[in-house]
PDB file of N, CA and C in Angstrom:
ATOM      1  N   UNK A   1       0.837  -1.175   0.000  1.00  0.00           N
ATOM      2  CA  UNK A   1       0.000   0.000   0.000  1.00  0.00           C
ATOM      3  C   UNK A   1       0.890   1.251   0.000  1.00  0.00           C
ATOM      4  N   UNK A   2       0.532   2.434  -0.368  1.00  0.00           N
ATOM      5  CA  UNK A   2       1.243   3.576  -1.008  1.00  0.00           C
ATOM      6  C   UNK A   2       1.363   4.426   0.669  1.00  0.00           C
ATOM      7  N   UNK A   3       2.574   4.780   0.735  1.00  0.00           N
ATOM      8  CA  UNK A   3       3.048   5.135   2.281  1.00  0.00           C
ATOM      9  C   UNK A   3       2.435   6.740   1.839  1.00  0.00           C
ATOM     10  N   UNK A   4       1.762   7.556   2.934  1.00  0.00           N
ATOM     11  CA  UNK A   4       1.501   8.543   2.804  1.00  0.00           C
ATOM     12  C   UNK A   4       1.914   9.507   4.170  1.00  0.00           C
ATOM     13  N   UNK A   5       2.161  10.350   3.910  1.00  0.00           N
ATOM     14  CA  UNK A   5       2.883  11.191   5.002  1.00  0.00           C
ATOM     15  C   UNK A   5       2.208  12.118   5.005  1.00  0.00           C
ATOM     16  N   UNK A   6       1.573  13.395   5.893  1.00  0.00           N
ATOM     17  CA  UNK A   6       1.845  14.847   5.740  1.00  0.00           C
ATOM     18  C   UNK A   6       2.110  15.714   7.207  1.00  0.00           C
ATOM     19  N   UNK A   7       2.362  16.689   6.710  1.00  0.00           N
ATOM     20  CA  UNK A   7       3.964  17.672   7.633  1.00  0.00           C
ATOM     21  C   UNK A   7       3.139  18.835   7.392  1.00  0.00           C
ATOM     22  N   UNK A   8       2.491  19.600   8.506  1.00  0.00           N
ATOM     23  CA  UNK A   8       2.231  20.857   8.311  1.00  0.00           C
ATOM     24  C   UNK A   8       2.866  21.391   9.056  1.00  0.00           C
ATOM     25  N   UNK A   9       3.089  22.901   8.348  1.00  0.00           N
ATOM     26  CA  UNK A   9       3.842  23.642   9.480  1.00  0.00           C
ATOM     27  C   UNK A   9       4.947  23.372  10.041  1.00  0.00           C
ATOM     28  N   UNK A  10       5.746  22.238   9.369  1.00  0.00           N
ATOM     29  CA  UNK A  10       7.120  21.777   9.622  1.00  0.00           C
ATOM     30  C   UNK A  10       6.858  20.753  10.697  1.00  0.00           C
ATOM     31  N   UNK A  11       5.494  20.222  10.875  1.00  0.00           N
ATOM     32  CA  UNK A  11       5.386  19.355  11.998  1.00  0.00           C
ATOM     33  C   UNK A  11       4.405  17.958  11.584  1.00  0.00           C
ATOM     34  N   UNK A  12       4.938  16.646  11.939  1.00  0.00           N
ATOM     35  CA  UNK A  12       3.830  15.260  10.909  1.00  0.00           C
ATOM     36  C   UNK A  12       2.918  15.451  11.720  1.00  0.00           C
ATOM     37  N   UNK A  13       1.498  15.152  10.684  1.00  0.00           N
ATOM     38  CA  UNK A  13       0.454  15.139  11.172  1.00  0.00           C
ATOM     39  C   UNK A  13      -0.022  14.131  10.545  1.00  0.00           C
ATOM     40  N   UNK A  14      -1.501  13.318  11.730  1.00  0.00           N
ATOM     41  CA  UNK A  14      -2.333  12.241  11.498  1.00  0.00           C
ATOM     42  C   UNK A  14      -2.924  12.184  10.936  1.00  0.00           C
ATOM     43  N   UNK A  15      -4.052  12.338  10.101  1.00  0.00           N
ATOM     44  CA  UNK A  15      -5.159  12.791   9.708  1.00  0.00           C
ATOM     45  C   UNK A  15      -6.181  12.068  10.583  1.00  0.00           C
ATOM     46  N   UNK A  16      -5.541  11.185  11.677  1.00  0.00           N
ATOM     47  CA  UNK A  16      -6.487  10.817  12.184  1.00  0.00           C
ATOM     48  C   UNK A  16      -6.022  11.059  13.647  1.00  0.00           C
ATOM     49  N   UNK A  17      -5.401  12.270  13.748  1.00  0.00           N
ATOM     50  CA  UNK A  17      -5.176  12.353  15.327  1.00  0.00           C
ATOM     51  C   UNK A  17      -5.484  13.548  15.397  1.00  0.00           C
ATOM     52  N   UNK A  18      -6.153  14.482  14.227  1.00  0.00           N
ATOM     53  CA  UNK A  18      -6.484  16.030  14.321  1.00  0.00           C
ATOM     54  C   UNK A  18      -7.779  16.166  14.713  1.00  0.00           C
ATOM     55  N   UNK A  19      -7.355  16.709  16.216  1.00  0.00           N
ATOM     56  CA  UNK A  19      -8.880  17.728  16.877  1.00  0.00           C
ATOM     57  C   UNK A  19     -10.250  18.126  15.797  1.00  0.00           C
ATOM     58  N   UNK A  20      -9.515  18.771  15.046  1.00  0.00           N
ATOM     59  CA  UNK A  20     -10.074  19.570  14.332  1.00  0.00           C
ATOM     60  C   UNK A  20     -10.720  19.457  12.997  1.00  0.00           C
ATOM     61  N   UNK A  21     -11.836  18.914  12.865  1.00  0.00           N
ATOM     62  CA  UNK A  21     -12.627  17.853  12.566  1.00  0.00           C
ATOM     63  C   UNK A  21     -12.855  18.300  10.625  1.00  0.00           C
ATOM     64  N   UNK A  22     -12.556  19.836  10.427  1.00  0.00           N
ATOM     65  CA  UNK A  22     -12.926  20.423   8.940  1.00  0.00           C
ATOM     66  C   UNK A  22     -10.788  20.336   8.437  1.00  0.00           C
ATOM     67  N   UNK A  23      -9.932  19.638   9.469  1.00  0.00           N
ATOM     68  CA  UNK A  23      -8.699  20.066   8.920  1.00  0.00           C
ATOM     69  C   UNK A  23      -8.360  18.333   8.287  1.00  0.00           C
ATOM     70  N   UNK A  24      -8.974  17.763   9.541  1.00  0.00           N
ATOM     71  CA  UNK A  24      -9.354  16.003   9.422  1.00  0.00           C
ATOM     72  C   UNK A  24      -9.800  15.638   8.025  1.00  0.00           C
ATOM     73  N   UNK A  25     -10.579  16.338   7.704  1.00  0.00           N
ATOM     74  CA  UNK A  25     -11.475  15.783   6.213  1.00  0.00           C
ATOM     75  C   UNK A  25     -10.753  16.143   5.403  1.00  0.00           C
ATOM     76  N   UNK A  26      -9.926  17.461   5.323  1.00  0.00           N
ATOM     77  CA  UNK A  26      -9.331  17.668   4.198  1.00  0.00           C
ATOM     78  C   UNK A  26      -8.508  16.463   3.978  1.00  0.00           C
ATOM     79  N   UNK A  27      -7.446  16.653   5.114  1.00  0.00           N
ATOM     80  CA  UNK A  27      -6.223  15.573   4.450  1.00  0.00           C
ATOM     81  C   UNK A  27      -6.580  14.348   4.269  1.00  0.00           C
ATOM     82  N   UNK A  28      -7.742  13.964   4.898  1.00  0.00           N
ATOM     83  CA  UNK A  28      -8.766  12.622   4.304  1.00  0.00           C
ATOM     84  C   UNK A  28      -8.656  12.529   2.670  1.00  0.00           C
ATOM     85  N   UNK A  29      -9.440  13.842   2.669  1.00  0.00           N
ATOM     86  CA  UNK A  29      -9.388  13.492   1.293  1.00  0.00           C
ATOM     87  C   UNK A  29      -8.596  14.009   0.506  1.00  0.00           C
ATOM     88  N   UNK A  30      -7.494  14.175   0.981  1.00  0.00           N
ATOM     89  CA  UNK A  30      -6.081  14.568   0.089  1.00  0.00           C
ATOM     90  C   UNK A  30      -5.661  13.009  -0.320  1.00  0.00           C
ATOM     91  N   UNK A  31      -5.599  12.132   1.110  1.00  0.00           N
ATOM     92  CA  UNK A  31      -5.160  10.540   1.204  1.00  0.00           C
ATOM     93  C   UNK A  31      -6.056  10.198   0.011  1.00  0.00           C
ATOM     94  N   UNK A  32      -7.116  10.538   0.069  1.00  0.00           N
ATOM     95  CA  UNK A  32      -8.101   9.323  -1.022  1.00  0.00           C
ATOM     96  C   UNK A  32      -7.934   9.401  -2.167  1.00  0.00           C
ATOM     97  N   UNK A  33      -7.429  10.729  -2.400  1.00  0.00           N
ATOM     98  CA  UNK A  33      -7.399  11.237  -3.410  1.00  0.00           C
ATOM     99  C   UNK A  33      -5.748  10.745  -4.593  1.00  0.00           C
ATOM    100  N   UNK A  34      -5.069  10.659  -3.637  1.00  0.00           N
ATOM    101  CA  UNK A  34      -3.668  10.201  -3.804  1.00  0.00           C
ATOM    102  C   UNK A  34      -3.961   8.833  -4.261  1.00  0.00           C
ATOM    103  N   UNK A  35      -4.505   7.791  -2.958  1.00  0.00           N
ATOM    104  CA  UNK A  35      -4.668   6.521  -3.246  1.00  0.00           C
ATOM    105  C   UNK A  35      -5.470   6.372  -4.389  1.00  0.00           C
ATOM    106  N   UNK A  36      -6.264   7.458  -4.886  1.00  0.00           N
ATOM    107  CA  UNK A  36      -7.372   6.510  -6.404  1.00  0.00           C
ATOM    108  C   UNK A  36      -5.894   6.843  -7.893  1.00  0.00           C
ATOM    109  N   UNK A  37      -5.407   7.605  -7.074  1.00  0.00           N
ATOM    110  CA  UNK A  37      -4.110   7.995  -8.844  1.00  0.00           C
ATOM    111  C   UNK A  37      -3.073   6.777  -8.967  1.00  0.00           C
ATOM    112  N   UNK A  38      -2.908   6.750  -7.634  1.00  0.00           N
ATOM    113  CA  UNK A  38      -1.233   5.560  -7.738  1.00  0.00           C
ATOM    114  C   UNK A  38      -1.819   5.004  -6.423  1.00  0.00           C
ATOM    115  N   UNK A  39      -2.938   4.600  -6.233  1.00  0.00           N
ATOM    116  CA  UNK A  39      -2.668   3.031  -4.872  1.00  0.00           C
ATOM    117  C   UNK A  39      -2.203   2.264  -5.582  1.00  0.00           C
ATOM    118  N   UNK A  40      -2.181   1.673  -6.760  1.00  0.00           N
ATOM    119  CA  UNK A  40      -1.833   0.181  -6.976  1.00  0.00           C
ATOM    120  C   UNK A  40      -0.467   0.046  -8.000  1.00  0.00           C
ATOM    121  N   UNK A  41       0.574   1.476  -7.948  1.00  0.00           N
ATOM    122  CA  UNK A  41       1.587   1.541  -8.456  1.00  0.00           C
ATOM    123  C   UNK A  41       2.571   0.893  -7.807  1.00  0.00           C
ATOM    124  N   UNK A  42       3.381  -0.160  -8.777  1.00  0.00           N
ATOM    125  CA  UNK A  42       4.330  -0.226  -7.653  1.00  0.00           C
ATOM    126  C   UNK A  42       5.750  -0.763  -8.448  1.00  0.00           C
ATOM    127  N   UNK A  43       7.258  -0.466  -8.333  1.00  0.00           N
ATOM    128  CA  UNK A  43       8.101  -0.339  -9.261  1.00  0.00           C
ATOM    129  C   UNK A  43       8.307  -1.902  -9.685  1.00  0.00           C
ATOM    130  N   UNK A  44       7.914  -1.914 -11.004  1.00  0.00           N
ATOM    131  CA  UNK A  44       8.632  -3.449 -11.660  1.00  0.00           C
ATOM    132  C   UNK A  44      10.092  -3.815 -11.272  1.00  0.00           C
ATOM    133  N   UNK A  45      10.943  -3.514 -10.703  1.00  0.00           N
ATOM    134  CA  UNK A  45      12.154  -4.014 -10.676  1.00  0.00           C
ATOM    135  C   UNK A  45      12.573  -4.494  -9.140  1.00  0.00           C
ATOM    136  N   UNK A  46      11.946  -3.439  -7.932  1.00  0.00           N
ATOM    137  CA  UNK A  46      12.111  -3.742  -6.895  1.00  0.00           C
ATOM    138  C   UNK A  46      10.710  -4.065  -6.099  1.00  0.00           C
ATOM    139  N   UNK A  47       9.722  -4.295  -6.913  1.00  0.00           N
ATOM    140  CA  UNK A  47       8.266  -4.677  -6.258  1.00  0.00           C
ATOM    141  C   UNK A  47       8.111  -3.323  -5.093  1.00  0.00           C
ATOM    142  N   UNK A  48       8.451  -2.523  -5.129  1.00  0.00           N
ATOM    143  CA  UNK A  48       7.851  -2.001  -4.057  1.00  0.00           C
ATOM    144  C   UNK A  48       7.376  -0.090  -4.526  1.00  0.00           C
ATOM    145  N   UNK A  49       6.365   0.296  -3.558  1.00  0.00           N
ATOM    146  CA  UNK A  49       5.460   1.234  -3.675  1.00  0.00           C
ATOM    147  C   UNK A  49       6.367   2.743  -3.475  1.00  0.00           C
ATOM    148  N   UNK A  50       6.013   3.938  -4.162  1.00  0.00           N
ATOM    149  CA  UNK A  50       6.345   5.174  -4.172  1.00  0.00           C
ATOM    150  C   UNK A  50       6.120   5.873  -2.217  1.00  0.00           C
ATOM    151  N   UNK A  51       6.431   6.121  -2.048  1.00  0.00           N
ATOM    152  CA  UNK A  51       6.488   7.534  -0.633  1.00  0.00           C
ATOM    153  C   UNK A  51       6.324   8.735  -1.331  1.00  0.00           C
ATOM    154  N   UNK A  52       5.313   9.361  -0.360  1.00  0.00           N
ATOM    155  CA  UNK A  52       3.944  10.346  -0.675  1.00  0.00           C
ATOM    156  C   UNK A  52       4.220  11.276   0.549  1.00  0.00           C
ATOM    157  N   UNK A  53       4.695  12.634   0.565  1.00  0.00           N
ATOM    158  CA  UNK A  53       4.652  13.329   1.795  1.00  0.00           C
ATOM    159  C   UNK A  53       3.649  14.605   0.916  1.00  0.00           C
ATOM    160  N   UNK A  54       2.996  14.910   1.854  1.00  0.00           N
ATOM    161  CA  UNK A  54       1.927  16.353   1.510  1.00  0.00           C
ATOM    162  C   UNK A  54       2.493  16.973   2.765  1.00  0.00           C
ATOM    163  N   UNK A  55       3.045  17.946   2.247  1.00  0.00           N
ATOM    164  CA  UNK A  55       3.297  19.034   3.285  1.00  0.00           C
ATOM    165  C   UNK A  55       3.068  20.442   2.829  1.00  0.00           C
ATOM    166  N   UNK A  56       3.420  21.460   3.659  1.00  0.00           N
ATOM    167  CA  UNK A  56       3.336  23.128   3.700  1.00  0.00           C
ATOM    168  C   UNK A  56       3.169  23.539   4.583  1.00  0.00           C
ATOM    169  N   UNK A  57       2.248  24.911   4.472  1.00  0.00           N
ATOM    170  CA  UNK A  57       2.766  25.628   5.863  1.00  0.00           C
ATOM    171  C   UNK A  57       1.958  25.676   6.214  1.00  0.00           C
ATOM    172  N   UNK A  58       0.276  25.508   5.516  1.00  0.00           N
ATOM    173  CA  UNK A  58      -1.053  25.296   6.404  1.00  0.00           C
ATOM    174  C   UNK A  58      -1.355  24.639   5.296  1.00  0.00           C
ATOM    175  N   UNK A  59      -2.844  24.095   5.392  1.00  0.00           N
ATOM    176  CA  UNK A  59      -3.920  23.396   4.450  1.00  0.00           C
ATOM    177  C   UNK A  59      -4.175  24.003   3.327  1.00  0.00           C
ATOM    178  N   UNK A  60      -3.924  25.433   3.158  1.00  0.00           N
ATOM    179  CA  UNK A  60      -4.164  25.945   2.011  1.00  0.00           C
ATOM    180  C   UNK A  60      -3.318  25.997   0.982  1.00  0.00           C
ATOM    181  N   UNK A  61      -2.083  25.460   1.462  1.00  0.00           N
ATOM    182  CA  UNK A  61      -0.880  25.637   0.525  1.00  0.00           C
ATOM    183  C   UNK A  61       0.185  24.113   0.648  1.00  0.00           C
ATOM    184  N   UNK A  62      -0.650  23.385   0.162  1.00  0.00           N
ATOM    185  CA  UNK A  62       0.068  21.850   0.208  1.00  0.00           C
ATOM    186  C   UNK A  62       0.950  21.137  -1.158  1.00  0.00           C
ATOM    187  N   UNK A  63       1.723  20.725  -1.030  1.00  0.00           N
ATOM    188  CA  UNK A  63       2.500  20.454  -2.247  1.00  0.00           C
ATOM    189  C   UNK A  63       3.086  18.771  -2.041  1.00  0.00           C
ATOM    190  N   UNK A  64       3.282  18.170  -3.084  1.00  0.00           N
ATOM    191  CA  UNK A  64       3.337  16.620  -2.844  1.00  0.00           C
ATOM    192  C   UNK A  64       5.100  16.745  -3.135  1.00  0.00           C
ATOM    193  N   UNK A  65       5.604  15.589  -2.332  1.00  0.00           N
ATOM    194  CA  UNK A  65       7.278  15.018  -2.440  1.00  0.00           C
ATOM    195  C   UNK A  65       7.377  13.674  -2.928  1.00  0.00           C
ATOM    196  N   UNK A  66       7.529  13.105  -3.808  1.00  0.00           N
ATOM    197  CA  UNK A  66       7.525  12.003  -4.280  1.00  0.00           C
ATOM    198  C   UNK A  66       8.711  10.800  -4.005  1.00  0.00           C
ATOM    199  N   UNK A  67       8.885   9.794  -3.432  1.00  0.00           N
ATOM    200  CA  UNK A  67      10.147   9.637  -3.081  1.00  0.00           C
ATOM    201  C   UNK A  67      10.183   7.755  -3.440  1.00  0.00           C
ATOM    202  N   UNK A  68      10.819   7.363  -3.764  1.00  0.00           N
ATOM    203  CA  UNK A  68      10.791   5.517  -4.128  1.00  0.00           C
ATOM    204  C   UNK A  68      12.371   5.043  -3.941  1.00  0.00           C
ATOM    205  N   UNK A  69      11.958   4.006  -4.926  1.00  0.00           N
ATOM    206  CA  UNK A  69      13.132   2.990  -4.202  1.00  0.00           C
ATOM    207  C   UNK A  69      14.280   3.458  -5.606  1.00  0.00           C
ATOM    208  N   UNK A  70      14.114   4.178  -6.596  1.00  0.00           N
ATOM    209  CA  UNK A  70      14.515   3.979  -7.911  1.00  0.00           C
ATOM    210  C   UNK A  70      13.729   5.357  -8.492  1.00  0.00           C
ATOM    211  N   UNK A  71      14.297   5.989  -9.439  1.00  0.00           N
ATOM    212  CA  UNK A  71      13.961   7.172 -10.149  1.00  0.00           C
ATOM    213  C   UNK A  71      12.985   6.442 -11.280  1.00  0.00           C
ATOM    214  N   UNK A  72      12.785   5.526 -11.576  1.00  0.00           N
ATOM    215  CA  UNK A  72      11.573   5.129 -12.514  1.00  0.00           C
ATOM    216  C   UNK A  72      10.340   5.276 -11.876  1.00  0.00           C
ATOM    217  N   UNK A  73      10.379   4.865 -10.184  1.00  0.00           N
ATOM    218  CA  UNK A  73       9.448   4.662  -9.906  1.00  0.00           C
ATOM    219  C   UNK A  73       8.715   5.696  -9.570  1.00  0.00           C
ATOM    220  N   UNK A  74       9.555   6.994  -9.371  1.00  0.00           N
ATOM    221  CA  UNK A  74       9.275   8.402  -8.843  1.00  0.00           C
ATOM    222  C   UNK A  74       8.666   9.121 -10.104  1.00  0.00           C
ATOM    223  N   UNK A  75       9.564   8.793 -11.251  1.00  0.00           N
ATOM    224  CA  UNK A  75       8.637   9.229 -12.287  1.00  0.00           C
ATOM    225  C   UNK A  75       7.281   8.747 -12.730  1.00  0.00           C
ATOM    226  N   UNK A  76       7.050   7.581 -12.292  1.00  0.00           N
ATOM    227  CA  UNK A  76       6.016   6.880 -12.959  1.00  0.00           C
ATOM    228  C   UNK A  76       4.724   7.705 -11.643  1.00  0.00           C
ATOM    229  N   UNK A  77       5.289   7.648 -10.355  1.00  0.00           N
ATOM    230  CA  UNK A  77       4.447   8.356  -9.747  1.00  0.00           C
ATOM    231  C   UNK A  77       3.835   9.915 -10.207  1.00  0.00           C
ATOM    232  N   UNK A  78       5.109  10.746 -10.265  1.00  0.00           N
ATOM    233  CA  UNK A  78       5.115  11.433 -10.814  1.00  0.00           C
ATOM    234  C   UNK A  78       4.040  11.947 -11.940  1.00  0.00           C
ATOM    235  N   UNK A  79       4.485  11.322 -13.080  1.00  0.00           N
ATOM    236  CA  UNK A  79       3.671  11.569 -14.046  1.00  0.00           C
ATOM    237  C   UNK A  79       1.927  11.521 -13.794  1.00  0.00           C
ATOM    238  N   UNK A  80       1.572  10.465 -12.804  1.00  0.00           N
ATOM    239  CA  UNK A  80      -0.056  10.330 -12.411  1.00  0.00           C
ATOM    240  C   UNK A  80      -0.655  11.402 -12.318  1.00  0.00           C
ATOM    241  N   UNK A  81       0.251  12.219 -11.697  1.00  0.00           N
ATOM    242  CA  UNK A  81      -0.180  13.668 -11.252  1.00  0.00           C
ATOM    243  C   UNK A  81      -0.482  14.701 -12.157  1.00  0.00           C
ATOM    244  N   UNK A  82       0.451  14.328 -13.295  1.00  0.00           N
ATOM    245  CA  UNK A  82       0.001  15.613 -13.987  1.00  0.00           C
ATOM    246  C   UNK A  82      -0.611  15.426 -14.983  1.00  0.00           C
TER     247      UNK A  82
END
Protein backbone atom coordinates (compact mmCIF):
# COMPACT_ATOMS: atom_id res chain seq x y z
CA UNK A 1 0.00 0.00 0.00
CA UNK A 2 1.24 3.58 -1.01
CA UNK A 3 3.05 5.14 2.28
CA UNK A 4 1.50 8.54 2.80
CA UNK A 5 2.88 11.19 5.00
CA UNK A 6 1.85 14.85 5.74
CA UNK A 7 3.96 17.67 7.63
CA UNK A 8 2.23 20.86 8.31
CA UNK A 9 3.84 23.64 9.48
CA UNK A 10 7.12 21.78 9.62
CA UNK A 11 5.39 19.35 12.00
CA UNK A 12 3.83 15.26 10.91
CA UNK A 13 0.45 15.14 11.17
CA UNK A 14 -2.33 12.24 11.50
CA UNK A 15 -5.16 12.79 9.71
CA UNK A 16 -6.49 10.82 12.18
CA UNK A 17 -5.18 12.35 15.33
CA UNK A 18 -6.48 16.03 14.32
CA UNK A 19 -8.88 17.73 16.88
CA UNK A 20 -10.07 19.57 14.33
CA UNK A 21 -12.63 17.85 12.57
CA UNK A 22 -12.93 20.42 8.94
CA UNK A 23 -8.70 20.07 8.92
CA UNK A 24 -9.35 16.00 9.42
CA UNK A 25 -11.48 15.78 6.21
CA UNK A 26 -9.33 17.67 4.20
CA UNK A 27 -6.22 15.57 4.45
CA UNK A 28 -8.77 12.62 4.30
CA UNK A 29 -9.39 13.49 1.29
CA UNK A 30 -6.08 14.57 0.09
CA UNK A 31 -5.16 10.54 1.20
CA UNK A 32 -8.10 9.32 -1.02
CA UNK A 33 -7.40 11.24 -3.41
CA UNK A 34 -3.67 10.20 -3.80
CA UNK A 35 -4.67 6.52 -3.25
CA UNK A 36 -7.37 6.51 -6.40
CA UNK A 37 -4.11 7.99 -8.84
CA UNK A 38 -1.23 5.56 -7.74
CA UNK A 39 -2.67 3.03 -4.87
CA UNK A 40 -1.83 0.18 -6.98
CA UNK A 41 1.59 1.54 -8.46
CA UNK A 42 4.33 -0.23 -7.65
CA UNK A 43 8.10 -0.34 -9.26
CA UNK A 44 8.63 -3.45 -11.66
CA UNK A 45 12.15 -4.01 -10.68
CA UNK A 46 12.11 -3.74 -6.89
CA UNK A 47 8.27 -4.68 -6.26
CA UNK A 48 7.85 -2.00 -4.06
CA UNK A 49 5.46 1.23 -3.68
CA UNK A 50 6.35 5.17 -4.17
CA UNK A 51 6.49 7.53 -0.63
CA UNK A 52 3.94 10.35 -0.67
CA UNK A 53 4.65 13.33 1.80
CA UNK A 54 1.93 16.35 1.51
CA UNK A 55 3.30 19.03 3.28
CA UNK A 56 3.34 23.13 3.70
CA UNK A 57 2.77 25.63 5.86
CA UNK A 58 -1.05 25.30 6.40
CA UNK A 59 -3.92 23.40 4.45
CA UNK A 60 -4.16 25.95 2.01
CA UNK A 61 -0.88 25.64 0.53
CA UNK A 62 0.07 21.85 0.21
CA UNK A 63 2.50 20.45 -2.25
CA UNK A 64 3.34 16.62 -2.84
CA UNK A 65 7.28 15.02 -2.44
CA UNK A 66 7.52 12.00 -4.28
CA UNK A 67 10.15 9.64 -3.08
CA UNK A 68 10.79 5.52 -4.13
CA UNK A 69 13.13 2.99 -4.20
CA UNK A 70 14.52 3.98 -7.91
CA UNK A 71 13.96 7.17 -10.15
CA UNK A 72 11.57 5.13 -12.51
CA UNK A 73 9.45 4.66 -9.91
CA UNK A 74 9.28 8.40 -8.84
CA UNK A 75 8.64 9.23 -12.29
CA UNK A 76 6.02 6.88 -12.96
CA UNK A 77 4.45 8.36 -9.75
CA UNK A 78 5.12 11.43 -10.81
CA UNK A 79 3.67 11.57 -14.05
CA UNK A 80 -0.06 10.33 -12.41
CA UNK A 81 -0.18 13.67 -11.25
CA UNK A 82 0.00 15.61 -13.99
Amino acid sequence: MIEISFEINGKKTNPNNIKESLEASILQSYSESIKESIGTLRCNKHNKVPKILVKGKNLDNLSLEISGCCDDIVKKATDKFN
